[in-house]
Protein backbone atom coordinates (compact mmCIF):
# COMPACT_ATOMS: atom_id res chain seq x y z
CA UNK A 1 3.65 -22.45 0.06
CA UNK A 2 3.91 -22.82 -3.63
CA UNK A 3 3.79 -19.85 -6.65
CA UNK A 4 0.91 -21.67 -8.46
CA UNK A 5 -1.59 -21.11 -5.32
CA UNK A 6 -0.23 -17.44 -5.10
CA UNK A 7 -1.05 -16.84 -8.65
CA UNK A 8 -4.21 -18.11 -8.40
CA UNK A 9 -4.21 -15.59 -5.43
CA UNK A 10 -3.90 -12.67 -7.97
CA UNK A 11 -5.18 -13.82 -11.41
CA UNK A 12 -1.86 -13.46 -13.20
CA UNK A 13 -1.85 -15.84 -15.73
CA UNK A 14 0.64 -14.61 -17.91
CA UNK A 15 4.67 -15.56 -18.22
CA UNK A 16 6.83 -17.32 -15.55
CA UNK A 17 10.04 -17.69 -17.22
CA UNK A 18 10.76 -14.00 -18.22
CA UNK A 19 12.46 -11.74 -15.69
CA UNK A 20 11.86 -8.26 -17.66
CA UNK A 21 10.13 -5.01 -16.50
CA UNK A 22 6.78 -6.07 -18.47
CA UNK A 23 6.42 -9.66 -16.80
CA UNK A 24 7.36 -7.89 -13.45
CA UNK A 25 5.38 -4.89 -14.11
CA UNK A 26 2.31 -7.78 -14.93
CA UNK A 27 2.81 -9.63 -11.40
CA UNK A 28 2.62 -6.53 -9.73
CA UNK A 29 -0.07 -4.44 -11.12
CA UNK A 30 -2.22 -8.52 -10.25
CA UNK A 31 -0.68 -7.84 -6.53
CA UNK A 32 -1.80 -4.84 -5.81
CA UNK A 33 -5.55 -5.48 -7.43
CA UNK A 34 -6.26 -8.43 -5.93
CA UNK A 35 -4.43 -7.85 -2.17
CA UNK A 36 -5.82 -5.23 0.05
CA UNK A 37 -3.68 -3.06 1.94
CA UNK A 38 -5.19 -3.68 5.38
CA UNK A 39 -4.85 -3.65 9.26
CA UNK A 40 -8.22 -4.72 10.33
CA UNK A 41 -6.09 -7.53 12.15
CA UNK A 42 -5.65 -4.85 15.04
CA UNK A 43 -9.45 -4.57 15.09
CA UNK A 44 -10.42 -7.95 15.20
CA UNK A 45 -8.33 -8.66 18.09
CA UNK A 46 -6.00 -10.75 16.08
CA UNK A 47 -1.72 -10.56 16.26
CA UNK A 48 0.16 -9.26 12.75
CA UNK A 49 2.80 -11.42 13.01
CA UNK A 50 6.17 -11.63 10.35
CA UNK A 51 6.46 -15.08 9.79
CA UNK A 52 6.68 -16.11 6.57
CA UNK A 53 3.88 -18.91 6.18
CA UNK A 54 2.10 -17.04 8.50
CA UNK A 55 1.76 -14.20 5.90
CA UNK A 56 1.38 -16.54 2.97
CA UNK A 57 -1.48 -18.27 4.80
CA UNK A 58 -3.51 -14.88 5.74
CA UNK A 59 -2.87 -13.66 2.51
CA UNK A 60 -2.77 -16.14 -0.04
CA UNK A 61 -5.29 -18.77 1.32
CA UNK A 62 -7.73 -16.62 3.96
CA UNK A 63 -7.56 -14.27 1.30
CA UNK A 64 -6.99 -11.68 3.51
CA UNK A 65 -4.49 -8.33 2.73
CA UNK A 66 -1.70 -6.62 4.77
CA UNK A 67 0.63 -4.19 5.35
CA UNK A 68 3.74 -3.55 4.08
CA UNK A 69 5.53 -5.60 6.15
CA UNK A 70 3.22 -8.62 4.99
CA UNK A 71 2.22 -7.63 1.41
CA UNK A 72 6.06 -6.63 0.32
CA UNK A 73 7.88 -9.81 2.36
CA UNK A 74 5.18 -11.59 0.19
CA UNK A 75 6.11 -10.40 -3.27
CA UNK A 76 9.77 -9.91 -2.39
CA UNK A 77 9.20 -14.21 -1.71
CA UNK A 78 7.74 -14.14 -5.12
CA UNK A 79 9.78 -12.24 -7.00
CA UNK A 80 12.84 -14.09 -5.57
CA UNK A 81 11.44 -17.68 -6.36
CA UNK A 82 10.94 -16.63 -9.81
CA UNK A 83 14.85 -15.35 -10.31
CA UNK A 84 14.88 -12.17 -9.73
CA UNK A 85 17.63 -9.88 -8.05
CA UNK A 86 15.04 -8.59 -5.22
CA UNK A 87 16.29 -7.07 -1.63
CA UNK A 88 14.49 -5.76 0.99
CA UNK A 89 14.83 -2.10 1.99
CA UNK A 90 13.65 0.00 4.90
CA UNK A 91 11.73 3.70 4.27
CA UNK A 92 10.64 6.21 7.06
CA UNK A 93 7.52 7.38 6.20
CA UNK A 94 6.71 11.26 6.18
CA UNK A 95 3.84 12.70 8.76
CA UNK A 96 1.72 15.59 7.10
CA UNK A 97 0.07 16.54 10.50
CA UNK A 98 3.69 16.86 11.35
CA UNK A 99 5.03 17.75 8.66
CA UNK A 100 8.04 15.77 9.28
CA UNK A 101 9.84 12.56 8.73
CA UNK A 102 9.08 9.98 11.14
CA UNK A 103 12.01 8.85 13.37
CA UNK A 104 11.20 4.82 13.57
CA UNK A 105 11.91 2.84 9.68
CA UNK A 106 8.25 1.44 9.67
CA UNK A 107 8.29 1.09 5.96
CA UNK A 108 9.06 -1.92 4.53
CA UNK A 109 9.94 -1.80 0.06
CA UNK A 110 11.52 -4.18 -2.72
CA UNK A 111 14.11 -3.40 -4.64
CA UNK A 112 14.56 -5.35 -7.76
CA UNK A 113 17.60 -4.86 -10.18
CA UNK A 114 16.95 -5.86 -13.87
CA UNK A 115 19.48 -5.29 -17.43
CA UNK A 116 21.69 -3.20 -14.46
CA UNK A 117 19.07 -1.07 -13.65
CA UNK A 118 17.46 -0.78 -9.85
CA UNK A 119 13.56 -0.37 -9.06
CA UNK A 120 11.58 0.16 -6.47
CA UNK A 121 8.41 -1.85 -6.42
CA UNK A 122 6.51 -1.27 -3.12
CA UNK A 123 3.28 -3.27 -3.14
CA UNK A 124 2.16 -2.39 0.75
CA UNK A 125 1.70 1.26 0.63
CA UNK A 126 -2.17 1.80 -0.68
CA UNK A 127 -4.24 4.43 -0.86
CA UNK A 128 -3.49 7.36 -3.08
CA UNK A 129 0.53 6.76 -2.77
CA UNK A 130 0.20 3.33 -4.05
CA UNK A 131 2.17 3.17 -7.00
CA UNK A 132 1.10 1.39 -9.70
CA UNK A 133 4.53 0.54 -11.62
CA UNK A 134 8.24 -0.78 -10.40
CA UNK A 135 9.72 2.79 -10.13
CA UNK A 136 13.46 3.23 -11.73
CA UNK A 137 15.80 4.49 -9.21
CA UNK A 138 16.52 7.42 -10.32
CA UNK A 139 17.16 10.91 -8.86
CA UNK A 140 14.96 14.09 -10.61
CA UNK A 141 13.36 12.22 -12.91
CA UNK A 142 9.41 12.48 -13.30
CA UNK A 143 7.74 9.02 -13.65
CA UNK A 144 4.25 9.14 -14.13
CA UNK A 145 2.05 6.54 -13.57
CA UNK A 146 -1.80 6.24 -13.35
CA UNK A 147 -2.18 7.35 -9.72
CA UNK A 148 -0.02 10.61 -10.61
CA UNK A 149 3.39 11.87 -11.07
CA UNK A 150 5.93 10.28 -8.93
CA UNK A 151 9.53 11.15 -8.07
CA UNK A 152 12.61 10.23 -6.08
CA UNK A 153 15.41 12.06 -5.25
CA UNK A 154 18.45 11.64 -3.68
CA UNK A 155 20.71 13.73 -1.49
CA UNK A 156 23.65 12.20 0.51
CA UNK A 157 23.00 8.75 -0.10
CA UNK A 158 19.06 9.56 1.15
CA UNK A 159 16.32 8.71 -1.33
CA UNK A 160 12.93 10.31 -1.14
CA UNK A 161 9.78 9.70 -2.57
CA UNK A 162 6.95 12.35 -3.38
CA UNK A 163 3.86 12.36 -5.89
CA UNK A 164 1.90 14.79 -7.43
CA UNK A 165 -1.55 14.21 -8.10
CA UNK A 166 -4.34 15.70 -10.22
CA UNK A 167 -7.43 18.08 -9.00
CA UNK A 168 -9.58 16.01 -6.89
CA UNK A 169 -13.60 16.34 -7.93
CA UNK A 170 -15.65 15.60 -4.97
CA UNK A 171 -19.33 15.47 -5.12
CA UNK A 172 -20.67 15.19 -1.77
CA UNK A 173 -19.42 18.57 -0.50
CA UNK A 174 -20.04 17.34 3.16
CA UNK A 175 -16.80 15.78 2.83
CA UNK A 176 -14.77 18.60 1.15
CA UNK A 177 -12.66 19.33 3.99
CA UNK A 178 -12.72 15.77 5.31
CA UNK A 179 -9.23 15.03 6.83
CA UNK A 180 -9.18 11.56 4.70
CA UNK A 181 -8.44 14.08 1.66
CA UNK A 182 -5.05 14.96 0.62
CA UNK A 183 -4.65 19.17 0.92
CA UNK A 184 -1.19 19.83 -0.81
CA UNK A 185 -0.90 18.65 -4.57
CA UNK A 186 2.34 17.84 -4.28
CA UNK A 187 3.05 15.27 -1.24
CA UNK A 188 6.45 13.69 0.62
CA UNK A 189 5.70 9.86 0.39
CA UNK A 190 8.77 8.12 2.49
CA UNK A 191 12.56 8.63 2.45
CA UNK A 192 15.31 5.63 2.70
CA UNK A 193 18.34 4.59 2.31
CA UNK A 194 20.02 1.33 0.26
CA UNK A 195 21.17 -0.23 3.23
CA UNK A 196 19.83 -4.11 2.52
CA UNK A 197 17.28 -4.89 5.29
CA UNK A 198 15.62 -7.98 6.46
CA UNK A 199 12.45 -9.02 7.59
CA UNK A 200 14.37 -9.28 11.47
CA UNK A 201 14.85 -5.60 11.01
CA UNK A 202 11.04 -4.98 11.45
CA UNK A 203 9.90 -7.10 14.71
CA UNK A 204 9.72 -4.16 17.05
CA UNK A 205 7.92 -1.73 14.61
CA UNK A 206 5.68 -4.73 13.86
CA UNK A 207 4.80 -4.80 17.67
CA UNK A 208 4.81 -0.86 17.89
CA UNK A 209 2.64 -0.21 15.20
CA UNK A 210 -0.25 -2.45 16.29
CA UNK A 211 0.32 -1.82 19.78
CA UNK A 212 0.99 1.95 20.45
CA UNK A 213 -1.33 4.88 21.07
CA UNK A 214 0.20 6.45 19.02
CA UNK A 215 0.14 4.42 15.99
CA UNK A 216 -1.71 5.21 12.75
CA UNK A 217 -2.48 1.71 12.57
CA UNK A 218 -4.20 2.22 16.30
CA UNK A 219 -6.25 4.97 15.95
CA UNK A 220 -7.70 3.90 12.29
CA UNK A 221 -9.35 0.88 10.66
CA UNK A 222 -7.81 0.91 6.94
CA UNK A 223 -8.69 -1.20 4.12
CA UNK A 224 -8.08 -0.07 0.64
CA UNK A 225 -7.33 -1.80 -3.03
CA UNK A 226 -6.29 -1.13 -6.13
CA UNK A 227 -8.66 -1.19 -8.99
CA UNK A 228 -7.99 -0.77 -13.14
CA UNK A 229 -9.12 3.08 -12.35
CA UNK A 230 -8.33 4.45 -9.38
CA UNK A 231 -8.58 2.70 -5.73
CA UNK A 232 -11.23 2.07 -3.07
CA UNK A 233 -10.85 2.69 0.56
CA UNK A 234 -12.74 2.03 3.98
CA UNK A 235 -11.41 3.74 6.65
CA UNK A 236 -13.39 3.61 9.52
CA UNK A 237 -17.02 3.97 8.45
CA UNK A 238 -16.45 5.61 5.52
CA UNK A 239 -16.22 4.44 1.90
CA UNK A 240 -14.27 6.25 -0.57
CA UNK A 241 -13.83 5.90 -4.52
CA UNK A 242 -11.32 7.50 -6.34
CA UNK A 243 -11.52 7.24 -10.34
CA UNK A 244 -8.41 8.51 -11.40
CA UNK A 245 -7.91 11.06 -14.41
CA UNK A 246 -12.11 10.86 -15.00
CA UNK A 247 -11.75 14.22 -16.23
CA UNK A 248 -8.88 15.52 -18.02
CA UNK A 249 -6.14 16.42 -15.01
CA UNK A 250 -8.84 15.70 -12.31
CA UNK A 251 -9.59 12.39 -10.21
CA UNK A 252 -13.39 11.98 -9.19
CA UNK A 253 -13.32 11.21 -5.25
CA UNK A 254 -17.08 10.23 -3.83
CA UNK A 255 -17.94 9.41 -0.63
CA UNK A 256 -20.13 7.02 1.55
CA UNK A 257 -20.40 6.91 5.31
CA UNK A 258 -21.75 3.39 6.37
CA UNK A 259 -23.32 2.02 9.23
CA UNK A 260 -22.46 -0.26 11.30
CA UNK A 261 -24.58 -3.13 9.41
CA UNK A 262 -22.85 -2.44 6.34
CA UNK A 263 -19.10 -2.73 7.02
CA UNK A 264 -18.70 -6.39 6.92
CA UNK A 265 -20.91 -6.46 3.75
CA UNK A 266 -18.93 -4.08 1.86
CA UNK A 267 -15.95 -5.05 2.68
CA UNK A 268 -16.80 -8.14 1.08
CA UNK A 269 -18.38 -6.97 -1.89
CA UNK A 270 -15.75 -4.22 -2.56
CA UNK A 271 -12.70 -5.76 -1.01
CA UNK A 272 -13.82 -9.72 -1.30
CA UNK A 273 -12.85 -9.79 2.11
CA UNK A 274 -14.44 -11.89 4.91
CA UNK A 275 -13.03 -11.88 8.38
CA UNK A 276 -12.89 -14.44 11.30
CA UNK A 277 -13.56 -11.93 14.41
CA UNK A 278 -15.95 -9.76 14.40
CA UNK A 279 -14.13 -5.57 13.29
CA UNK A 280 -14.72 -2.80 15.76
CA UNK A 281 -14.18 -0.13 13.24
CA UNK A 282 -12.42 3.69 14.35
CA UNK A 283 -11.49 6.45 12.72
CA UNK A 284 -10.01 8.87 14.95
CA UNK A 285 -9.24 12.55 13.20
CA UNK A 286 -6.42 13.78 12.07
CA UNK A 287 -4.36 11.00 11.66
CA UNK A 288 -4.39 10.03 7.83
CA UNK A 289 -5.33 11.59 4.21
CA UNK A 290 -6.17 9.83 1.02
């Protein structure tokens, strides 16, 4: 495990020796481009496991992705080797379809203090929630990024997380009501607390999530990136492109269903992505929006 291989990883070729928000904001934004968030693991009949080296070598040399628990124990590594003040924190992520908090801390973030100030820089979340900048902890205050307008707030010692995102433009009107589009334009992301977690803290959600019926992570094969516009997903057989802000105040969202022939080619032409086992893909409904 060394930095240089995990740079090469990414592409970052800029600084090493400043720790400042525009160095870490630079290592970042090269994570989250290069490093899918992905469980296609649980489809290829393969364990997620939380090791360490384990993670590194999926990610950084079988140039693979992962989840949060992989992609954020990765940077948090990173960050850490390079001198930063990072910590581990643990979020419970909010259900739409419930419309509720969930009741198991799945969510695995950074937090990285710089000059005295905290951030939150969560580099496992994808999709449209994937935020594209460390995020200052603070309560009320609008920060927005690319993706949209993101917030926290805080309310007896609980943090929470929401965006707000743009129109949504969606030419193939087959897919207008598709339940892989986000409804409500502004959106609950995850709450936590500051309570400093470890990576020990995760083993049974680790297990849960790839195991249980009732697990997103079951019930859907997810793949999506970062790109310098917007993000691309695959989520079961379908292909979605967002292009953020293509319009003023709207995001183009088109959509693709593939067959089966042309999963494992795209998701090595979109998502440079090439797997060991062969993916069974699913996408059961109801059970996630973009």
């Amino acid at each position: 495990m060394n930095l240089e291989e995990y740079f090469a990883r990414t592409g970052y070729k800029g600084s090493l020796e400043k720790q400042d928000l525009e160095t870490l904001t630079n290592i970042f934004q090269h994570h989250i481009r290069a490093v899918p968030f992905e469980n296609l693991s649980i489809h290829c009949g393969e364990k997620i496991t939380l090791e360490l080296e384990h993670v590194y070598n999926k990610i950084v040399q079988r140039k693979r992705g992962g989840w949060c628990m992989e992609n954020n124990q990765l940077l948090g590594w990173v960050l850490k080797r390079l001198g930063y003040d990072a910590s581990f924190l643990g979020a419970y992520v909010f259900n739409p379809h419930q419309n509720a908090y969930a009741t198991i801390m799945t969510h695995l973030l950074v937090k990285v203090v710089l000059d005295g100030k905290a951030y939150i820089v969560d580099g496992g979340f994808g999709v449209s929630y994937q935020m594209w900048q460390p995020m200052e902890l603070v309560s009320g205050k609008d920060q927005p990024q690319a993706p949209g307008v993101f917030r926290f707030t805080e309310k007896n010692a609980i943090w929470y997380l929401e965006k707000m995102r743009r129109k949504q433009y969606i030419p193939n009107q087959n897919f207008s009501n598709s339940d892989l589009l986000e409804k409500k334009e502004c959106r609950k992301v995850y709450m936590f607390s500051l309570e400093p977690r470890t990576v020990e803290d995760f083993r049974f959600q680790c297990t849960y999530l790839q195991t249980s019926p009732n697990s997103l992570f079951t019930k859907k094969s997810i793949c999506t990136l970062q790109t310098t516009d917007g993000f691309r997903a695959l989520i079961g057989w379908t292909l979605t492109e967002t292009t953020y802000n293509y319009k003023e105040n709207m995001d183009l969202v088109e959509f693709v269903t593939l067959e089966d022939e042309e999963v494992e080619k795209t998701l090595k032409e979109k998502f440079n992505i090439t797997l060991d086992r062969k993916l069974v893909p699913i996408n059961v409904k109801g059970f996630y929006t973009i």
